[in-house]
Protein backbone atom coordinates (compact mmCIF):
# COMPACT_ATOMS: atom_id res chain seq x y z
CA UNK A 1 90.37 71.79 152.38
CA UNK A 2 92.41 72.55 149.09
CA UNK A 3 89.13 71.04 146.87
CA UNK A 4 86.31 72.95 149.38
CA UNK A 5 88.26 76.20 148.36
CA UNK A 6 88.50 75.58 144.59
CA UNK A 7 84.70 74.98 145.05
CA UNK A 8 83.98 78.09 146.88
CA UNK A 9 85.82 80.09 144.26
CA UNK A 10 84.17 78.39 140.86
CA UNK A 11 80.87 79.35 142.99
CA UNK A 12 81.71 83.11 143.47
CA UNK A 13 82.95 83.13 140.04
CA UNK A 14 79.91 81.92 138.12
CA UNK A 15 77.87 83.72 140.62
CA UNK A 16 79.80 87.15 138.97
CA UNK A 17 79.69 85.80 135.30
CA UNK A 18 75.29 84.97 135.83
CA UNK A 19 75.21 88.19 137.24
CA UNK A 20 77.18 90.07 134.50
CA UNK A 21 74.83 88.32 132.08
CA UNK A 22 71.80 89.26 133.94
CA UNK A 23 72.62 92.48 133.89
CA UNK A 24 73.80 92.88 130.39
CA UNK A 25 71.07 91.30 129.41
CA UNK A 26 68.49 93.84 130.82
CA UNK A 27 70.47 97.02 129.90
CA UNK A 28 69.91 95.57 126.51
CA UNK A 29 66.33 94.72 126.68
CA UNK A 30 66.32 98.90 128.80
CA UNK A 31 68.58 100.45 125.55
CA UNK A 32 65.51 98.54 123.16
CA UNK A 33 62.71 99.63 125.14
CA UNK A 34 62.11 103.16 123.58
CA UNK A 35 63.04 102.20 119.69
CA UNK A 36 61.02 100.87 117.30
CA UNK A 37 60.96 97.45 116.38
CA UNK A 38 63.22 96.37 113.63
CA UNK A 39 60.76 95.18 111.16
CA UNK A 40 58.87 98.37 111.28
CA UNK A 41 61.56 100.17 111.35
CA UNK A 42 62.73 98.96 107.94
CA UNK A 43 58.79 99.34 106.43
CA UNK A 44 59.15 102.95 107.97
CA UNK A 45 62.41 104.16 105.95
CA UNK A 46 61.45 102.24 102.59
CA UNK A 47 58.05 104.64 102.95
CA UNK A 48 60.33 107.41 103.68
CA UNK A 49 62.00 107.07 100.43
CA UNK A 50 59.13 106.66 98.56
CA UNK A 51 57.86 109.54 100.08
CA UNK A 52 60.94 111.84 99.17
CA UNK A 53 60.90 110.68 95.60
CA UNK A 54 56.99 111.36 95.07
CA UNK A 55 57.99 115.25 96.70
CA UNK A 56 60.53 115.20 93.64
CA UNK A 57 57.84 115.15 91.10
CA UNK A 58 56.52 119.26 90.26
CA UNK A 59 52.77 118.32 89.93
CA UNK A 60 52.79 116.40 92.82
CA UNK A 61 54.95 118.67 94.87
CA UNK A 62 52.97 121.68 93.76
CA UNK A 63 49.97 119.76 95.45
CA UNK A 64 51.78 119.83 98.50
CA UNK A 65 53.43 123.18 98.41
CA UNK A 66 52.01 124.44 101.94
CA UNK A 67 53.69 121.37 103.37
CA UNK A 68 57.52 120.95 104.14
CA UNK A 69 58.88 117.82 103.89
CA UNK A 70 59.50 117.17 107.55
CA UNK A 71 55.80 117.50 107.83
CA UNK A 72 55.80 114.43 105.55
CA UNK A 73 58.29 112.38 106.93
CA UNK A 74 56.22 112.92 110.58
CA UNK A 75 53.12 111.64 108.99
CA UNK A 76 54.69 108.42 107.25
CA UNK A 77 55.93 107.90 110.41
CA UNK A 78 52.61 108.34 112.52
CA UNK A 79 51.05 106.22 109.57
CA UNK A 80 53.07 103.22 111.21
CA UNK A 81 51.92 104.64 114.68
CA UNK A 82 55.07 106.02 115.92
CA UNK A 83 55.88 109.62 116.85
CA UNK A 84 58.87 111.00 115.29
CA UNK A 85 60.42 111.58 118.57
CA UNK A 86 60.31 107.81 118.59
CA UNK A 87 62.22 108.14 115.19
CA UNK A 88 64.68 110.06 116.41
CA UNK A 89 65.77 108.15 119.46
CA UNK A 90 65.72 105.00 117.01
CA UNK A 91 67.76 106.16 114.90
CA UNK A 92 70.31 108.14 117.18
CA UNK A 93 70.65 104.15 119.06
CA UNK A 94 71.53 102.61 115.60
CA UNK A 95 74.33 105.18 114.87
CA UNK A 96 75.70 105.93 117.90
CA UNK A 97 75.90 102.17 119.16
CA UNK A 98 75.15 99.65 116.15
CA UNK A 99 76.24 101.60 113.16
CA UNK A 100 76.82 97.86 111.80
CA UNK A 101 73.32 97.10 112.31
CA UNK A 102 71.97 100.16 110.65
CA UNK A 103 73.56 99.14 107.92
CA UNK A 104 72.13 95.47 107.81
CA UNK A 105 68.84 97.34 108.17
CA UNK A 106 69.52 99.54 105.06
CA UNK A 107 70.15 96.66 102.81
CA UNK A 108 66.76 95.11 104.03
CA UNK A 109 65.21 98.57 102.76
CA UNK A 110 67.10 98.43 99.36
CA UNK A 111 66.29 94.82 99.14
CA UNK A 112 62.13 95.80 100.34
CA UNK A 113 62.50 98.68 97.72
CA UNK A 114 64.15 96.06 94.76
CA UNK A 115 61.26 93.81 95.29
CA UNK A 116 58.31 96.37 94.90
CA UNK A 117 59.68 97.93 92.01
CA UNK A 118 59.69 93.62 90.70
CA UNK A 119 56.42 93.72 91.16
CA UNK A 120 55.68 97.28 89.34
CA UNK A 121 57.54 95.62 86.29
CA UNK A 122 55.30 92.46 86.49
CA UNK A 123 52.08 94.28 86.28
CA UNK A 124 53.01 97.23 83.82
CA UNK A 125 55.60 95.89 81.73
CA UNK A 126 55.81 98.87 79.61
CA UNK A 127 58.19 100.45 82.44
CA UNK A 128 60.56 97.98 80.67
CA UNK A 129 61.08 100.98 78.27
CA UNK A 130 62.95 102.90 80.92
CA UNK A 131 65.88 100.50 80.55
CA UNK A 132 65.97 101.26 76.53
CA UNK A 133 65.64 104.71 76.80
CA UNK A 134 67.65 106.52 74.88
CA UNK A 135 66.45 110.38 76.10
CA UNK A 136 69.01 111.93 77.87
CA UNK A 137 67.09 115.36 78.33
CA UNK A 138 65.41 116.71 81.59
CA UNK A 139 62.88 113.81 82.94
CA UNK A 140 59.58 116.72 83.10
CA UNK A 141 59.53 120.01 81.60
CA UNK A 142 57.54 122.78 83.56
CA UNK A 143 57.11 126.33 82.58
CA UNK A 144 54.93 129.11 84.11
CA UNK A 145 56.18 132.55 83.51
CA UNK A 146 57.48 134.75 80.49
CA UNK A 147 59.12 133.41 77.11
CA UNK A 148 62.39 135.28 77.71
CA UNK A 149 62.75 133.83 81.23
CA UNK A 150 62.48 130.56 79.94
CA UNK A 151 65.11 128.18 78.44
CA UNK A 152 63.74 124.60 77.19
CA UNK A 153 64.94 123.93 73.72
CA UNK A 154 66.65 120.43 73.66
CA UNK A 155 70.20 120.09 71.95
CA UNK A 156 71.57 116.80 72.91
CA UNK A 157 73.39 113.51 71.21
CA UNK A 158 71.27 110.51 70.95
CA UNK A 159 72.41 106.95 70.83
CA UNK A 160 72.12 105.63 67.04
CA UNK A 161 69.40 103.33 65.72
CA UNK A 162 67.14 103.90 62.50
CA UNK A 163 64.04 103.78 64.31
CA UNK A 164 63.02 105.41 66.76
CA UNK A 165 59.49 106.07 69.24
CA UNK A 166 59.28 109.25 70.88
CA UNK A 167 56.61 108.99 73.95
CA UNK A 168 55.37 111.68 75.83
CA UNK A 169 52.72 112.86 77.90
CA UNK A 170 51.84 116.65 77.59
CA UNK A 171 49.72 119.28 79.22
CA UNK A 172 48.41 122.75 77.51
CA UNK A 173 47.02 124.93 80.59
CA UNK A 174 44.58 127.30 79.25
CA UNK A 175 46.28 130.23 80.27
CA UNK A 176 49.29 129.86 78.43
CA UNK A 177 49.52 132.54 75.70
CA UNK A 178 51.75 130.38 73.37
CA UNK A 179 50.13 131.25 69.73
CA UNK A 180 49.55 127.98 67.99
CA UNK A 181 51.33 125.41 70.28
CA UNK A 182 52.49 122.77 68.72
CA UNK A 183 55.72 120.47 69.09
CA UNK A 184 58.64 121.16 66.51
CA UNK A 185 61.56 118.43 67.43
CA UNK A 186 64.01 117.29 65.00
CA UNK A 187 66.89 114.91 64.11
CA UNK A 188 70.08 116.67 62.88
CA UNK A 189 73.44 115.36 61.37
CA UNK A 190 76.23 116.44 59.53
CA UNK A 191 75.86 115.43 56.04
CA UNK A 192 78.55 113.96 53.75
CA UNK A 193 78.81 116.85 52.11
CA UNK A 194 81.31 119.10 53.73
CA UNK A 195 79.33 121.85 55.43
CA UNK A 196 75.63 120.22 55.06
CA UNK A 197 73.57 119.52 57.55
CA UNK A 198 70.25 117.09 57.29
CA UNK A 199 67.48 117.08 59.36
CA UNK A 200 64.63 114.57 60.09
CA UNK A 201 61.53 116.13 61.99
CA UNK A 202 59.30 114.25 64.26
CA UNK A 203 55.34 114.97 62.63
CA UNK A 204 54.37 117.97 63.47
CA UNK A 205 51.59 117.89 66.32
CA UNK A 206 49.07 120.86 67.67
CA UNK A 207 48.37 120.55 71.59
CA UNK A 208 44.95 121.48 72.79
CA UNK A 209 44.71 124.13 76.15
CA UNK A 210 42.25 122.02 78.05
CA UNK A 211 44.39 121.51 80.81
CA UNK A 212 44.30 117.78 80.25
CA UNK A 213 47.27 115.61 79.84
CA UNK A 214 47.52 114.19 76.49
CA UNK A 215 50.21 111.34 75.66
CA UNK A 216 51.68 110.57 72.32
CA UNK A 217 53.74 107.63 70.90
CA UNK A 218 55.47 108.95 67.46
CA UNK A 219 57.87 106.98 65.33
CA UNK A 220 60.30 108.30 62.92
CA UNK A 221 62.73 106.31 60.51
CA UNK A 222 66.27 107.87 59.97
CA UNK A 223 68.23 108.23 57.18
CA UNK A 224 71.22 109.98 58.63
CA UNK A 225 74.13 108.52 59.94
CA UNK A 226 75.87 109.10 63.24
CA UNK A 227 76.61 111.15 65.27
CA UNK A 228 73.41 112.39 65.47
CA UNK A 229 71.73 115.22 67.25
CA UNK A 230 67.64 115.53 68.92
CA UNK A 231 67.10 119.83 68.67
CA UNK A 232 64.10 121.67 68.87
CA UNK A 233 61.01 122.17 71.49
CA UNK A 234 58.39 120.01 72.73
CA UNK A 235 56.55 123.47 72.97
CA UNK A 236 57.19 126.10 69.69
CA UNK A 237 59.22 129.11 70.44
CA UNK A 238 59.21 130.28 66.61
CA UNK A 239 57.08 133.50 65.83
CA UNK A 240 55.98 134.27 69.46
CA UNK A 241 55.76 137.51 71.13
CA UNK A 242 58.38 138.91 73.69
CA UNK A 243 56.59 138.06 77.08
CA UNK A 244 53.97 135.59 76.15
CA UNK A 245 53.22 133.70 79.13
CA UNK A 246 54.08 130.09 79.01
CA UNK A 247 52.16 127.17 81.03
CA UNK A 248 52.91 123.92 80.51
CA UNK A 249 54.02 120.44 81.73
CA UNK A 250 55.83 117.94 80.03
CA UNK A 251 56.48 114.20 81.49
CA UNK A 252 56.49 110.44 80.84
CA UNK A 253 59.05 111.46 78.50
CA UNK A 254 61.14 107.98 76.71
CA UNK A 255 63.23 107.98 73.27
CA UNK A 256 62.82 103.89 72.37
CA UNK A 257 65.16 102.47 69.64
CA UNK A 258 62.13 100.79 67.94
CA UNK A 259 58.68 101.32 66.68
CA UNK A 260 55.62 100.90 68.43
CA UNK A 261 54.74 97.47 68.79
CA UNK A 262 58.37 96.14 68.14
């Protein structure tokens, strides 16, 4: 009787523990129901960030300026053919109940993100020259408006070398009322002198108001020593009139510690 009772009772008990399971098991598969898949999910938020970091750029942002950027985030998301109600939910699950998994999920957008910028470097290697850029300036320069409501002359220390490429990609708009634009950026350094200073300008270049983006590559050999300053404007602000409008974008902008070709 003693061993028919220890049977009944292992019966009711794995009858409880199968049933526990069961029903664990389809609250989970009823809490995964309504989110989106993790795979997409993870394409969906890399997209996301490209998406936020394209907005960051003026020309393209300016092409978008009737749209907000929640109306961009809802159509990357419909672009993977969820609604961004769908988005929400998803997301509210992961932090409210697997904050550890949303974070697993992160690191396989970082890692998604890591491996398309690989391939960006593999088929234009000249991005290379981000990670020997010595420019420490503004990224883009954009004016549109009046000279005095402007500010963009550069004063800023540059890492030494005795070479040096400055790249940039510039465009005129034909409204701007700049009288002969034309790029005036120099080196400067104290000289050994006490109370000198010596400067080595960049050639001198004209920009055309087309419009058009033009790019330039322009090396310069140094003969000062450090510490060493970059002044001046990619844009002349010498001998202009008070409340000349200005309209212009500067970008692509890189100081490399070497000539071209080097």
């Amino acid at each position: 009787m003693k061993f028919s009772a220890n049977i009944y009772l292992l019966a009711i008990l794995f009858a409880l523990v199968s049933c526990s399971v069961a029903c664990s098991g389809r609250k989970n598969k009823a809490e995964h129901r309504d989110i989106i898949p993790e795979r997409d999910l993870v394409a969906i938020l890399a997209d996301l960030h490209i998406a936020d970091g394209l907005l960051s750029i003026p020309r393209i942002n300016n092409l978008y300026a009737n749209i907000d950027s929640l109306a961009a985030h809802v159509n990357v998301i419909e672009k993977h053919g969820y609604t961004k109600e769908a988005m929400d939910r998803t997301m509210r699950f992961y932090f409210i109940k697997r904050p550890k998994e949303l974070i697993r999920i992160y690191d396989k957008v970082l890692g998604k993100l890591s491996a398309m910028e690989s391939r960006l470097l593999q088929f234009n290697p000249t991005l290379n020259d981000i990670s020997s850029n010595y420019w420490q300036g503004e990224p883009f320069y954009f004016f549109s408006g009046e000279t005095a409501t402007d500010t963009s002359g550069i004063n800023m220390v540059v890492l030494y070398s005795r070479f040096y490429t400055l790249n940039f990609t510039i465009t005129v708009y034909p409204d701007d009322e700049t009288i002969d634009p034309r790029m005036n950026l120099f080196f400067e350094a104290t000289g050994p002198a006490k109370g000198t200073i010596n400067r080595t300008y960049f050639p001198e270049i004209k920009y055309l108001k087309d419009g058009q983006p033009h790019s330039y590559s322009i090396p310069v050999r140094i003969k000062e020593m450090p510490p060493i300053r970059i002044k001046g404007w990619f844009v002349n602000q010498e001998n202009q009139y008070p409340g000349l409008k200005k309209h212009y974008f500067v970008e692509n902008i890189s100081l490399n510690p070497r000539l071209p070709g080097q």
